[in-house]
C-alpha atoms as a PDB file:
ATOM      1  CA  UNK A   1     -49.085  67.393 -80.470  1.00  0.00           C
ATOM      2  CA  UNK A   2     -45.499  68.194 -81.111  1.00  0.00           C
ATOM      3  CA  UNK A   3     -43.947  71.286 -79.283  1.00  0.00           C
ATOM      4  CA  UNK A   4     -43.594  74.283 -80.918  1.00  0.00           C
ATOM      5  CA  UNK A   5     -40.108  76.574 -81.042  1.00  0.00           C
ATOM      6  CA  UNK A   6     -40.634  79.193 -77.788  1.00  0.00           C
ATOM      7  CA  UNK A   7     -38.620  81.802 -79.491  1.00  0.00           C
ATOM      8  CA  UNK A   8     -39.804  85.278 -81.221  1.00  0.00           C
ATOM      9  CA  UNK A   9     -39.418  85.908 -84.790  1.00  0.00           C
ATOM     10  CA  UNK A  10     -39.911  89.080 -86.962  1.00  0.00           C
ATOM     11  CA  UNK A  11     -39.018  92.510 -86.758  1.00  0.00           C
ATOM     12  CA  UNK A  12     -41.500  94.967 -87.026  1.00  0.00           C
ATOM     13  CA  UNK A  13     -44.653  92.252 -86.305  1.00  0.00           C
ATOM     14  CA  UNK A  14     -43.423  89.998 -83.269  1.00  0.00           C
ATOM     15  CA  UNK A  15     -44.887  86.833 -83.527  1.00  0.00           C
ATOM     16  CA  UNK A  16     -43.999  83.292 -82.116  1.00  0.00           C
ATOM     17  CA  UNK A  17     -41.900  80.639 -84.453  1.00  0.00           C
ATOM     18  CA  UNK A  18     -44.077  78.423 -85.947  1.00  0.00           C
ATOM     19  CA  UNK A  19     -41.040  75.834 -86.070  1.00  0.00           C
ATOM     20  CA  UNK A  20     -41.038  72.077 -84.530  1.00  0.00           C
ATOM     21  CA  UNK A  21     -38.905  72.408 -81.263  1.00  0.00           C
ATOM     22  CA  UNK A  22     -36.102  69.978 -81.428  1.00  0.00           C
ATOM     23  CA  UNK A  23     -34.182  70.720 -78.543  1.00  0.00           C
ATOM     24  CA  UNK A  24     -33.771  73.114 -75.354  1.00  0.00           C
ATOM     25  CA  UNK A  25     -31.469  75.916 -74.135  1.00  0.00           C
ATOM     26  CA  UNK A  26     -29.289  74.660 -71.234  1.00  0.00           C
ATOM     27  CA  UNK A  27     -29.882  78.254 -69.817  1.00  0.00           C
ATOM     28  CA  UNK A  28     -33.368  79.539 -69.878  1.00  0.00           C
ATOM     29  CA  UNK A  29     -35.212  75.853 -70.901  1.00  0.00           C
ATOM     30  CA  UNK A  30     -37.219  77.083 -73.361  1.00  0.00           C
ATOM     31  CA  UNK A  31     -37.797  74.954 -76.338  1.00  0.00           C
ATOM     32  CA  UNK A  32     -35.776  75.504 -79.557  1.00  0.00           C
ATOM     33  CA  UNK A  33     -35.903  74.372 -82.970  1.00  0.00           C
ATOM     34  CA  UNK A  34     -33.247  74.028 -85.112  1.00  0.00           C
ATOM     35  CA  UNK A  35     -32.713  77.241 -86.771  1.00  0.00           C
ATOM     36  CA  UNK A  36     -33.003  79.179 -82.839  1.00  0.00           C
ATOM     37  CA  UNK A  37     -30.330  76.922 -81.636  1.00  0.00           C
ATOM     38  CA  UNK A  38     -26.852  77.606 -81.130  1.00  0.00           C
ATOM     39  CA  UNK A  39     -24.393  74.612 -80.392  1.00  0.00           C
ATOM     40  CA  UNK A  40     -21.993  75.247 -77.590  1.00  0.00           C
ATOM     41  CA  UNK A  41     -19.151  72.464 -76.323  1.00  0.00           C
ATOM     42  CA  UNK A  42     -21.745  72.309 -73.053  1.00  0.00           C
ATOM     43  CA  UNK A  43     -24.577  72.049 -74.905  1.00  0.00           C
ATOM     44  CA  UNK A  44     -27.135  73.811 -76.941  1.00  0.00           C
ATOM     45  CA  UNK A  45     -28.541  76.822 -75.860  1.00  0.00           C
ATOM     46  CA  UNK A  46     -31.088  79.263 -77.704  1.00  0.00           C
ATOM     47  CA  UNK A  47     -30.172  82.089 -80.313  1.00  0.00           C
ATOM     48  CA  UNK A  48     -31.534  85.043 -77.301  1.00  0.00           C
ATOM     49  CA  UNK A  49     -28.998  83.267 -74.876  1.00  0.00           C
ATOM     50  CA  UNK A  50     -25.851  83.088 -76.978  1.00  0.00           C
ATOM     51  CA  UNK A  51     -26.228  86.864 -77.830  1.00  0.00           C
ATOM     52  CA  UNK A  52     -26.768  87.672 -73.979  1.00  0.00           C
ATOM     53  CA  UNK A  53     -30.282  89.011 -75.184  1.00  0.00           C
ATOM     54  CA  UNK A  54     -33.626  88.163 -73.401  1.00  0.00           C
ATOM     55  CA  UNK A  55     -36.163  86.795 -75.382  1.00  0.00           C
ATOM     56  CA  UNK A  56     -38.769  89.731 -76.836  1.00  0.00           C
ATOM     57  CA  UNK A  57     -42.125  88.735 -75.140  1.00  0.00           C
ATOM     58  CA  UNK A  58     -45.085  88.467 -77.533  1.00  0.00           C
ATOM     59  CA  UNK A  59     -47.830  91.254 -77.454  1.00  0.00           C
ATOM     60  CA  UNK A  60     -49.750  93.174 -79.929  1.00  0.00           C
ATOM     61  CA  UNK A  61     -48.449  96.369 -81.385  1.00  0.00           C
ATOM     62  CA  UNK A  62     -51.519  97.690 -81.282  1.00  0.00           C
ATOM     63  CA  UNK A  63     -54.283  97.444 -78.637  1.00  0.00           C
ATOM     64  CA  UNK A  64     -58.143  96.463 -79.276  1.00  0.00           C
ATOM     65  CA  UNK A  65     -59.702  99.345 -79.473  1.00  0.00           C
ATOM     66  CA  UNK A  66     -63.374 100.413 -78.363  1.00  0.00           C
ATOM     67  CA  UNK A  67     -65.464 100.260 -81.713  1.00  0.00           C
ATOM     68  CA  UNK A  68     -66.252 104.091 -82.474  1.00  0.00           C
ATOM     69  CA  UNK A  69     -69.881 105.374 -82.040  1.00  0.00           C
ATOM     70  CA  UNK A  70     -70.885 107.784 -83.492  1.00  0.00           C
ATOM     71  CA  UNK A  71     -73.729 110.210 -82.828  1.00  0.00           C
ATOM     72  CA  UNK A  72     -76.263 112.767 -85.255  1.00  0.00           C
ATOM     73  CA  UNK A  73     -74.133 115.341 -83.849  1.00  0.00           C
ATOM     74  CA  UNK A  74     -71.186 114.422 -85.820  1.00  0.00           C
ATOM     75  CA  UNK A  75     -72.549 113.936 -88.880  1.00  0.00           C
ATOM     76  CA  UNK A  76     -73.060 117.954 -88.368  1.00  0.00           C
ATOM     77  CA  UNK A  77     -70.165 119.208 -90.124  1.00  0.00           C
ATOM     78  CA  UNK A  78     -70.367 117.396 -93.360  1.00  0.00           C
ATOM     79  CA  UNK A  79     -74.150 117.736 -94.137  1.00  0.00           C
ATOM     80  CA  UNK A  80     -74.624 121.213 -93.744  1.00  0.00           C
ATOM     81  CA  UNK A  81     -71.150 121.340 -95.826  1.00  0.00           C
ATOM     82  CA  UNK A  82     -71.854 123.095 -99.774  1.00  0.00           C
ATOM     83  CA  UNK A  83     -69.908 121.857-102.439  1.00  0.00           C
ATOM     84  CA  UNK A  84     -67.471 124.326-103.400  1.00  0.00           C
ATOM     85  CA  UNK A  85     -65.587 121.720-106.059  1.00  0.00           C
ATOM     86  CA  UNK A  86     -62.760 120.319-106.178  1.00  0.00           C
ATOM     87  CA  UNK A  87     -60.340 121.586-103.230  1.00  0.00           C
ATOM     88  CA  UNK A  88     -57.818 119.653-103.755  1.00  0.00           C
ATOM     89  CA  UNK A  89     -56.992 120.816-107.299  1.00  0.00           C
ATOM     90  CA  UNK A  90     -53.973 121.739-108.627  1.00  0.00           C
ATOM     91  CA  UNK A  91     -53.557 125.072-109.443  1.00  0.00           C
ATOM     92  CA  UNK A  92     -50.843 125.577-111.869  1.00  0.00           C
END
């Protein structure tokens, strides 16, 4: 299986590069493909290197949360509730 680019792409959503590795950075060693790497006159080194950045490590945004459960208890407030109509209408 061919290596995989060990740099993060994306903004907002951090994900790993899905890109074909081609080379690695003289300074951390992480595999690079071609659009992450930077060519120096000693050698290539990653896109995170040459801007004296670190590399952004991937994790969710958002944790797993615990399913909700719910109990008859809840369900309280909105069965007893009358409809009065429409409360969100405008009123002009």
């Amino acid at each position: 299986m061919a290596k995989r680019c060990q740099m993060t792409i994306g903004f907002l959503i951090p994900r790993p590069c899905e890109n074909k590795a081609r080379s690695t950075c003289i300074k951390c060693g992480k595999a690079v493909c071609d659009e992450h790497a930077v060519i120096l006159d000693t050698g290539i080194v990653c896109a995170a290197c040459h801007e004296g950045r670190e590399a952004v490590a991937v994790t969710p945004l958002v944790q797993q949360l615990p399913r909700a459960r719910y109990r008859d208890e809840d369900f309280d407030l909105f069965e007893g509730a009358e409809e009065v109509g429409d409360v969100f209408a405008d009123a002009s």
